[in-house]
Protein backbone atom coordinates (compact mmCIF):
# COMPACT_ATOMS: atom_id res chain seq x y z
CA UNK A 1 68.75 13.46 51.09
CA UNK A 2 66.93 16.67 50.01
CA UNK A 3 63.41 17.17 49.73
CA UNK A 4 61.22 20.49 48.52
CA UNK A 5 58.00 20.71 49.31
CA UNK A 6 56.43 23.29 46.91
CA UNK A 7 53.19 24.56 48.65
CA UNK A 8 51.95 24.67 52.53
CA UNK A 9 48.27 24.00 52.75
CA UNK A 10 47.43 20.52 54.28
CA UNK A 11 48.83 18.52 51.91
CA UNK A 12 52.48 19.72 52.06
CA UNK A 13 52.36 20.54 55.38
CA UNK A 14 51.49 16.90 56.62
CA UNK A 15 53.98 16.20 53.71
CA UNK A 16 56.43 17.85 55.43
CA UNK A 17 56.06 17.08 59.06
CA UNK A 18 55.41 13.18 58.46
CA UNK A 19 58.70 12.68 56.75
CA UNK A 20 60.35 15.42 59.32
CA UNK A 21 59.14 12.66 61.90
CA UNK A 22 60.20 9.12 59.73
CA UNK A 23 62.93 10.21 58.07
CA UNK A 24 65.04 12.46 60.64
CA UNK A 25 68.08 12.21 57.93
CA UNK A 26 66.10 14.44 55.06
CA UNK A 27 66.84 17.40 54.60
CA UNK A 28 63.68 19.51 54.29
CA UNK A 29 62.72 22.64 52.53
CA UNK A 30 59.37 24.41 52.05
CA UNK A 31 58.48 26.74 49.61
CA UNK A 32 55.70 28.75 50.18
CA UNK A 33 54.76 32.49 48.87
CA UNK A 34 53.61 33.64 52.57
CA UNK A 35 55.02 33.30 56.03
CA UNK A 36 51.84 31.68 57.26
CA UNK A 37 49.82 28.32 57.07
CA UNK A 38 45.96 29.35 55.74
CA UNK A 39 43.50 27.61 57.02
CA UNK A 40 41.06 27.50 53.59
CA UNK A 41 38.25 25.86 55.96
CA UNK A 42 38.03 29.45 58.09
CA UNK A 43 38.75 31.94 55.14
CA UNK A 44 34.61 32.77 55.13
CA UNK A 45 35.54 33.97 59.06
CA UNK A 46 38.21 35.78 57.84
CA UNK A 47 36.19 37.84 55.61
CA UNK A 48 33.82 38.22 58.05
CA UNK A 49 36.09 39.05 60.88
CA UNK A 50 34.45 35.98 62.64
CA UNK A 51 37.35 34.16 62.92
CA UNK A 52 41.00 34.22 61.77
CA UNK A 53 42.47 31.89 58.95
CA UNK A 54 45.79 32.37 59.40
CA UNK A 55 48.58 31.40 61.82
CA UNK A 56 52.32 31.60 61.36
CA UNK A 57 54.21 28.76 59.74
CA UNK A 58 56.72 28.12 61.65
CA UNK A 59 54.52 27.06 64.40
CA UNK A 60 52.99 24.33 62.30
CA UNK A 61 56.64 23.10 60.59
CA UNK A 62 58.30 20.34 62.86
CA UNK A 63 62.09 21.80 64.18
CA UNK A 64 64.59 21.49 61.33
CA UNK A 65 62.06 21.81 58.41
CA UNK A 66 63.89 25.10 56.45
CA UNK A 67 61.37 27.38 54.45
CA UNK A 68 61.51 29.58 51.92
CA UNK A 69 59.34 31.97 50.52
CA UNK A 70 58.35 32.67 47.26
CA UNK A 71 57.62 31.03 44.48
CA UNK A 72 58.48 28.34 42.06
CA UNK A 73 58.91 29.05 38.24
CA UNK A 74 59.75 25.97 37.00
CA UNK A 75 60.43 22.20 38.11
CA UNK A 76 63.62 20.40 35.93
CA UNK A 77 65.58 17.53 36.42
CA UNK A 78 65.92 17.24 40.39
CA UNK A 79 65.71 21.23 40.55
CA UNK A 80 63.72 24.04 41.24
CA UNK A 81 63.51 27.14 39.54
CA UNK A 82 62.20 30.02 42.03
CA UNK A 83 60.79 33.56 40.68
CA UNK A 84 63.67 35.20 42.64
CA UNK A 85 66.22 33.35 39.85
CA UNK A 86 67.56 31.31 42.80
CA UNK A 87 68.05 27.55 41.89
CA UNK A 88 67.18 24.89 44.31
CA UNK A 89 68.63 20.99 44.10
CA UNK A 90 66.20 17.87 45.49
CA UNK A 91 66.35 14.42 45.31
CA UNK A 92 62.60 14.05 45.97
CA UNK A 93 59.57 16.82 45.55
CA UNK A 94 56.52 16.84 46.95
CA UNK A 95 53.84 19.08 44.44
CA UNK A 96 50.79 20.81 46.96
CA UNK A 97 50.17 24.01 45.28
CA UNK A 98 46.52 23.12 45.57
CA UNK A 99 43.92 24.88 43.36
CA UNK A 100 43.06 29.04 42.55
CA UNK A 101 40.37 31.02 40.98
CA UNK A 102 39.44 32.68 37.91
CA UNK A 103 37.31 35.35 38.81
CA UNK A 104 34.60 37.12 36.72
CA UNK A 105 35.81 40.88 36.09
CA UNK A 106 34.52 43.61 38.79
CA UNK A 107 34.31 40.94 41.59
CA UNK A 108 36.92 39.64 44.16
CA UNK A 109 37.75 35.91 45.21
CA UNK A 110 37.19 34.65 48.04
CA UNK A 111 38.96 31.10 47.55
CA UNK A 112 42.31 32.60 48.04
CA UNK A 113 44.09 34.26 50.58
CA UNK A 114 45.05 37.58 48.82
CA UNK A 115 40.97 37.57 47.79
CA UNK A 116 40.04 37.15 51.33
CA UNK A 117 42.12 39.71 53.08
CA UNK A 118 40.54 41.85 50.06
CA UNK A 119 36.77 41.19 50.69
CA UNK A 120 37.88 41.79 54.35
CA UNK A 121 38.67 44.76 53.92
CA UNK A 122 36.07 46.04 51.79
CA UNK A 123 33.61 44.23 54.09
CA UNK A 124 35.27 46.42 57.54
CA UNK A 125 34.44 49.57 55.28
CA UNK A 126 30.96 49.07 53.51
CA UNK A 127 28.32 50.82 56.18
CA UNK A 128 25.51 49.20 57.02
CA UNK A 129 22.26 48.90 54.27
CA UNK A 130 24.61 47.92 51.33
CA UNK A 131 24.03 44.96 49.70
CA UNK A 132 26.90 42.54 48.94
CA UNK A 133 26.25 39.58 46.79
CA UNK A 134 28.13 35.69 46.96
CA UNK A 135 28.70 34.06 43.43
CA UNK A 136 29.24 30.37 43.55
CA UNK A 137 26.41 27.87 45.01
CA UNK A 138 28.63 25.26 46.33
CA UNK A 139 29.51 25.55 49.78
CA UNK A 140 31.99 27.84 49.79
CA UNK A 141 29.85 30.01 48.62
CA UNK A 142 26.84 29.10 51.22
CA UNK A 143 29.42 29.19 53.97
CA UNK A 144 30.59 32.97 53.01
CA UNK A 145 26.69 34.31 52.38
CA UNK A 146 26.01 33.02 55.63
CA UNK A 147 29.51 33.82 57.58
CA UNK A 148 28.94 37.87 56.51
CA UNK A 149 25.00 38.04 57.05
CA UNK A 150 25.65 36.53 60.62
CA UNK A 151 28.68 39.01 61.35
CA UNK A 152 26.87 41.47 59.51
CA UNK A 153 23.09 41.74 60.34
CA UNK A 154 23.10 45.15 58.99
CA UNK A 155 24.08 44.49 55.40
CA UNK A 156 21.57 42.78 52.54
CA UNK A 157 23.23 39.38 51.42
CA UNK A 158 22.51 37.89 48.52
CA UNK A 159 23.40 34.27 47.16
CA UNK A 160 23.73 33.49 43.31
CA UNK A 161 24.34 30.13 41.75
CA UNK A 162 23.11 27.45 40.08
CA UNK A 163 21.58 24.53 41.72
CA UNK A 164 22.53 25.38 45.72
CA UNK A 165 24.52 23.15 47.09
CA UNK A 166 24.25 20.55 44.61
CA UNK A 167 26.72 18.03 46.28
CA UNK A 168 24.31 17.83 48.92
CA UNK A 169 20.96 15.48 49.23
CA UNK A 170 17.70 16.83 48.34
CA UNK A 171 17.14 16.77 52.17
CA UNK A 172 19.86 19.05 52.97
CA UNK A 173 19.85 21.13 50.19
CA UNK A 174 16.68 22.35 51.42
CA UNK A 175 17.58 22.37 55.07
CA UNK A 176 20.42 24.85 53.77
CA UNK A 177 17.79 26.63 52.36
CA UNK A 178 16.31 27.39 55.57
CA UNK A 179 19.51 27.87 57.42
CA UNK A 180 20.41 30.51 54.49
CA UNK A 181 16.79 32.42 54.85
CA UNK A 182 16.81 32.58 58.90
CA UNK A 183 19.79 34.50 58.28
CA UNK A 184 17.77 36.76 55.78
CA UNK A 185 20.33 35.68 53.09
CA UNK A 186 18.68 36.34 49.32
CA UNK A 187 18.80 33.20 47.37
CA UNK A 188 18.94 33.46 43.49
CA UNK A 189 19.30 30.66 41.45
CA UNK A 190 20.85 31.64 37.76
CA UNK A 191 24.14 31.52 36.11
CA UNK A 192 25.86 34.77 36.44
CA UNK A 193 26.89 36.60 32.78
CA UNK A 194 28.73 39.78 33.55
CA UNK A 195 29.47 42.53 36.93
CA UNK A 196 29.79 45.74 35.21
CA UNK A 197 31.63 48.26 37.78
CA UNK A 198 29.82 51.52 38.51
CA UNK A 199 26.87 50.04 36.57
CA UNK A 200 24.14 50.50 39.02
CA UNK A 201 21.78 52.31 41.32
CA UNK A 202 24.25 54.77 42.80
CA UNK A 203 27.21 53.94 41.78
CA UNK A 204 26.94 50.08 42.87
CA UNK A 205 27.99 47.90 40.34
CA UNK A 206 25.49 45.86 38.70
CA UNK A 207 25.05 41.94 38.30
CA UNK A 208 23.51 40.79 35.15
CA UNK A 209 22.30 37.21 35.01
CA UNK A 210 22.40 34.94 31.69
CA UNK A 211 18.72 35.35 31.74
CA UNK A 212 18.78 39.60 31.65
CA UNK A 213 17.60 39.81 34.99
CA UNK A 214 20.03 42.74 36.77
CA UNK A 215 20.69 43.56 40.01
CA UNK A 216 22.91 46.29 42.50
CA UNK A 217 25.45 44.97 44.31
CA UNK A 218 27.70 47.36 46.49
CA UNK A 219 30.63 44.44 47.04
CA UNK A 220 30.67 41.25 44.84
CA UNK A 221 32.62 38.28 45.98
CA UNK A 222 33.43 35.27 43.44
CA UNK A 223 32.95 32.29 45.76
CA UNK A 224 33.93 29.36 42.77
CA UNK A 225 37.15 27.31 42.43
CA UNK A 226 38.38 27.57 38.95
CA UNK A 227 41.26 25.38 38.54
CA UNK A 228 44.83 24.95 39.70
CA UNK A 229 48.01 26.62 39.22
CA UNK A 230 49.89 25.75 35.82
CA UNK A 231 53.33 25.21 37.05
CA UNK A 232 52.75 20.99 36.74
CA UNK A 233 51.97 21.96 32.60
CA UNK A 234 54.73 24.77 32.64
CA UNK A 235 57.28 22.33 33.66
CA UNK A 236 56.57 19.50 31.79
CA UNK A 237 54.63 17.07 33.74
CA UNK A 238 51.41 15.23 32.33
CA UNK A 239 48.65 16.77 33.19
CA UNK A 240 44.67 15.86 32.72
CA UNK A 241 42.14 18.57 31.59
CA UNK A 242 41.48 20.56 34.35
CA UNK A 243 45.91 21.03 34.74
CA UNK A 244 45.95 18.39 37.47
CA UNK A 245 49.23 16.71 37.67
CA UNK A 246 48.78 12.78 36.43
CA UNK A 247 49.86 10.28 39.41
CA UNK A 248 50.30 6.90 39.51
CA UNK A 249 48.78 4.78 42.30
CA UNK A 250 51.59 5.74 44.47
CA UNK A 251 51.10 9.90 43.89
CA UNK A 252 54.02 9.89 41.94
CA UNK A 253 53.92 11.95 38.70
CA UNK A 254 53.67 9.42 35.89
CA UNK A 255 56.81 11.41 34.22
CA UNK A 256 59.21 11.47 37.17
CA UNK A 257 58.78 9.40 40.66
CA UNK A 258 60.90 10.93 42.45
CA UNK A 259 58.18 13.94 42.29
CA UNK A 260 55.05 13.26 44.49
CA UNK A 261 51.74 15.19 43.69
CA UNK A 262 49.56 15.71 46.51
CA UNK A 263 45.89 17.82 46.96
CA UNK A 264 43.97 19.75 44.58
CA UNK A 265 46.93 19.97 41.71
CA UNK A 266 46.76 15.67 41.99
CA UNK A 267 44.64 14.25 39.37
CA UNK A 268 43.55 11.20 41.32
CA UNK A 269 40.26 9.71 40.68
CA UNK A 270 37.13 9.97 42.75
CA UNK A 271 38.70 13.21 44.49
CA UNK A 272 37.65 16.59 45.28
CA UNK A 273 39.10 19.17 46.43
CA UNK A 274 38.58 20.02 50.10
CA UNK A 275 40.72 19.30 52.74
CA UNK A 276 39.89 15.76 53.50
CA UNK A 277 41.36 15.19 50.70
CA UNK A 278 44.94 16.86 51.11
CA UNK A 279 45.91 15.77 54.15
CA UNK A 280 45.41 11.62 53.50
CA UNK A 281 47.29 12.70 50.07
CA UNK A 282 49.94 14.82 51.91
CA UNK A 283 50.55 11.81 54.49
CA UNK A 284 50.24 9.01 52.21
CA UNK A 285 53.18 10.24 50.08
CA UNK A 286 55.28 10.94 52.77
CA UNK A 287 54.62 7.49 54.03
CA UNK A 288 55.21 5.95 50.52
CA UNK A 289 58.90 7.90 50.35
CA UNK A 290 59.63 6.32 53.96
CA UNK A 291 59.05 3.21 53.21
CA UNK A 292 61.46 3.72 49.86
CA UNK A 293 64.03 4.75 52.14
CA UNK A 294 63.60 1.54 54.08
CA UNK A 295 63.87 -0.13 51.07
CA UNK A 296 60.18 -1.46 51.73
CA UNK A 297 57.92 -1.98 49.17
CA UNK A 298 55.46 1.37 48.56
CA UNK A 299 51.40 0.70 49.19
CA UNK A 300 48.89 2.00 46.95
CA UNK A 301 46.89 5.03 47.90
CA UNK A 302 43.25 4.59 49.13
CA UNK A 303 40.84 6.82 50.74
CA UNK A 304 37.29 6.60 51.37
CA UNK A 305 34.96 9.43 52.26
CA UNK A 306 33.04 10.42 54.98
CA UNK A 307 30.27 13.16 54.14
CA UNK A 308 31.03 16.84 53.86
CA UNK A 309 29.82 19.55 56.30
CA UNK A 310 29.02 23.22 55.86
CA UNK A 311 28.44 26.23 58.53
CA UNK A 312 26.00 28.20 57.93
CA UNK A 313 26.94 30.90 60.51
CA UNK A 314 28.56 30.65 63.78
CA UNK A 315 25.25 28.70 65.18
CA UNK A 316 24.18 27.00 62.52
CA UNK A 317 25.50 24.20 60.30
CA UNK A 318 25.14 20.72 58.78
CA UNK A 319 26.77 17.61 58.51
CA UNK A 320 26.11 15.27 55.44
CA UNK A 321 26.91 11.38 55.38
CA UNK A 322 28.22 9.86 52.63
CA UNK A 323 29.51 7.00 50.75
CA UNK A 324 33.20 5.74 51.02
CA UNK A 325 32.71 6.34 47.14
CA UNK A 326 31.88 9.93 48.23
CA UNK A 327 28.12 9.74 46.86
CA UNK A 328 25.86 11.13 49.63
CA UNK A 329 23.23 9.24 51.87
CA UNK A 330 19.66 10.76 53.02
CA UNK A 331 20.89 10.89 56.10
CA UNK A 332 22.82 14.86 57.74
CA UNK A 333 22.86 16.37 60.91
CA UNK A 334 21.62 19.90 61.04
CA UNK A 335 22.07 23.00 63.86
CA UNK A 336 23.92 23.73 66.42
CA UNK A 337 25.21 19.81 67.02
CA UNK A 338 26.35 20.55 63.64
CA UNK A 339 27.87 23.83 63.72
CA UNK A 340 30.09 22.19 66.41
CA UNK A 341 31.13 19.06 64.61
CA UNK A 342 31.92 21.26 61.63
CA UNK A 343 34.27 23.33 64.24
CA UNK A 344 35.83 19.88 65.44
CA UNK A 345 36.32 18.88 61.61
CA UNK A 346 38.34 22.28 61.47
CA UNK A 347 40.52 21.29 64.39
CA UNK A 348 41.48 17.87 63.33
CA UNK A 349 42.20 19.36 60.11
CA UNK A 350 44.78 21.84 61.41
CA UNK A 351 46.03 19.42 64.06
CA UNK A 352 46.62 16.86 61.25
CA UNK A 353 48.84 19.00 59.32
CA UNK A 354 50.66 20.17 62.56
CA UNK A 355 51.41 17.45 64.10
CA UNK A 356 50.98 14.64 61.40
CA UNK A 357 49.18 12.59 63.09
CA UNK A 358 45.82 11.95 60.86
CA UNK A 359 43.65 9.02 60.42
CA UNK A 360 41.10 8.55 57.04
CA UNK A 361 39.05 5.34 55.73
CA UNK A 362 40.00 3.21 52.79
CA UNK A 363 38.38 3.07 49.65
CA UNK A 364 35.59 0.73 49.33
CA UNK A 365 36.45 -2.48 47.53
């Protein structure tokens, strides 16, 4: 039996290694456009050279999975098109492209790996007194205005968005808040209209907000997910709104079954994107093509939530409860207790994918 795996964040890694380990007959192929498994979670301590992100894939693929790297083109009838022209049979696929960015024009993502090692780099060169400024309020965009002003005491960081982390409860929005301002980050809440290049004081470029108000900024990071890739639309599959891949309660694309669809690119309701997400998905599928096999009858996917958590620096975080349902509670764990169950989430997320072994609630009844 063949299987492709398009994709190896957490979803189709777990993917991957849970039917390596249930299914030893499969014959497994990866597809991915880099030789290494990104962590998403760190890629705010990869800009800040904090941390690393990344770690070679082959030491998070089970013996026996095959990669390949590239990309895919186009999914047909129980093949794969890659951008090389090479063709590639399957009898099952597992979808985990997860989601991208649309940048504005004149700044550089920070969602993505290619973004990252970008801002990185720009970050290593810009000398100290510069101002760099974070677009995106949610909390990848707290975690990266925090992650540079703490490896970076000598630059100006400023934070623009909306309503600041506005998945969090009015208690730990403002307890963010605080976390943000010890690190001397600049908050400024607005919707951002246009970052024209060479447009300010010295050459910076300058940051216009949709209500005129314009400020410098000497490196600009876009810190908001925009969507996911098109190749579910591009090769035929049903897709909601936002380009997510339609699933029925089994992950399956509603068009074909023998294609799974698993993180950000599913369009399963009640998700987010994040990686708590993925790697239940990523499992779950794998689980539901074992039991196929077996000629067992498939289970229904269910997750619950947990809460979400956020660092806010290497010393500094918070931990928010929530709902099975995913709505949040009053109750969150702030500081350093917090920065290091954050760091534990990380783990567990990586060590999950690695080794398939992850454990997640159900959905409430």
């Amino acid at each position: 039996m063949r299987v492709v795996v398009v994709g190896a964040g957490y979803a189709g890694t777990i993917a991957a290694n849970r039917l390596a380990r249930k299914v030893t007959a499969a014959e497994i192929t990866v597809i991915n456009p880099r030789a290494d498994f990104v962590e998403r979670v760190r890629l705010h301590e990869q800009i800040a050279g904090t941390g690393a992100a990344a770690a070679p894939l082959a030491s998070m693929l089970r013996e026996g999975i095959a990669t390949r790297l590239g990309t895919v083109d186009k999914i047909s009838d129980g093949e794969v098109a890659l951008g090389d022209g090479s063709r590639l049979d399957f009898d099952h696929l597992f979808l985990a492209v997860g989601s991208t960015v649309t940048p504005l024009p004149g700044t550089v993502p920070v969602g993505v790996w290619e973004g990252a090692e970008r801002a990185r780099a720009a970050l290593a060169g810009l000398p100290g007194g510069r101002t760099v400024t974070v677009i995106g309020g949610g909390l990848t965009g707290i975690e990266t205005a925090a992650e540079v002003a703490y490896g970076r005491p000598d630059l100006r960081v400023r934070l623009v968005g909306g309503t600041i982390a506005a998945s969090l409860s009015a208690g730990a929005r403002k307890r963010v808040r605080t976390g943000l301002e010890r690190l001397k980050v600049e908050i400024v809440e607005g919707s951002v209209a246009r970052v024209g290049s060479g447009a300010g004081e010295g050459g910076s470029d300058a940051v216009r907000l949709g209500s005129g108000r314009q400020f410098a900024s000497d490196l600009t990071l876009w810190a908001v997910i925009g969507g996911v890739p098109d190749l579910a639309a591009r090769s035929g599959l049903e897709v909601d709104a936002e380009g997510r891949a339609v699933v029925d309660e089994y992950l399956r694309s509603v068009n074909d079954p023998r294609i799974f669809v698993v993180g950000d690119c599913a369009a399963v309701p009640g998700a987010r994107a994040a990686c708590a997400t993925a790697l239940p998905q990523g499992a779950h599928a794998a689980d539901t093509l074992a039991r196929m096999i077996e000629g067992r009858k498939p289970k229904p996917y269910s997750m619950g939530y947990t809460g979400q958590g956020v660092s806010l620096g290497r010393r500094d975080g918070l931990l928010q409860a929530a709902r099975r349902d995913d709505s949040v509670r009053r109750l969150y764990f702030a500081g350093r207790t917090a920065a290091v169950g954050k760091e534990r989430i990380c783990r567990y997320a990586r060590f999950g994918a690695r080794t398939a072994t992850y454990a997640w609630l159900r959905a409430p009844k």
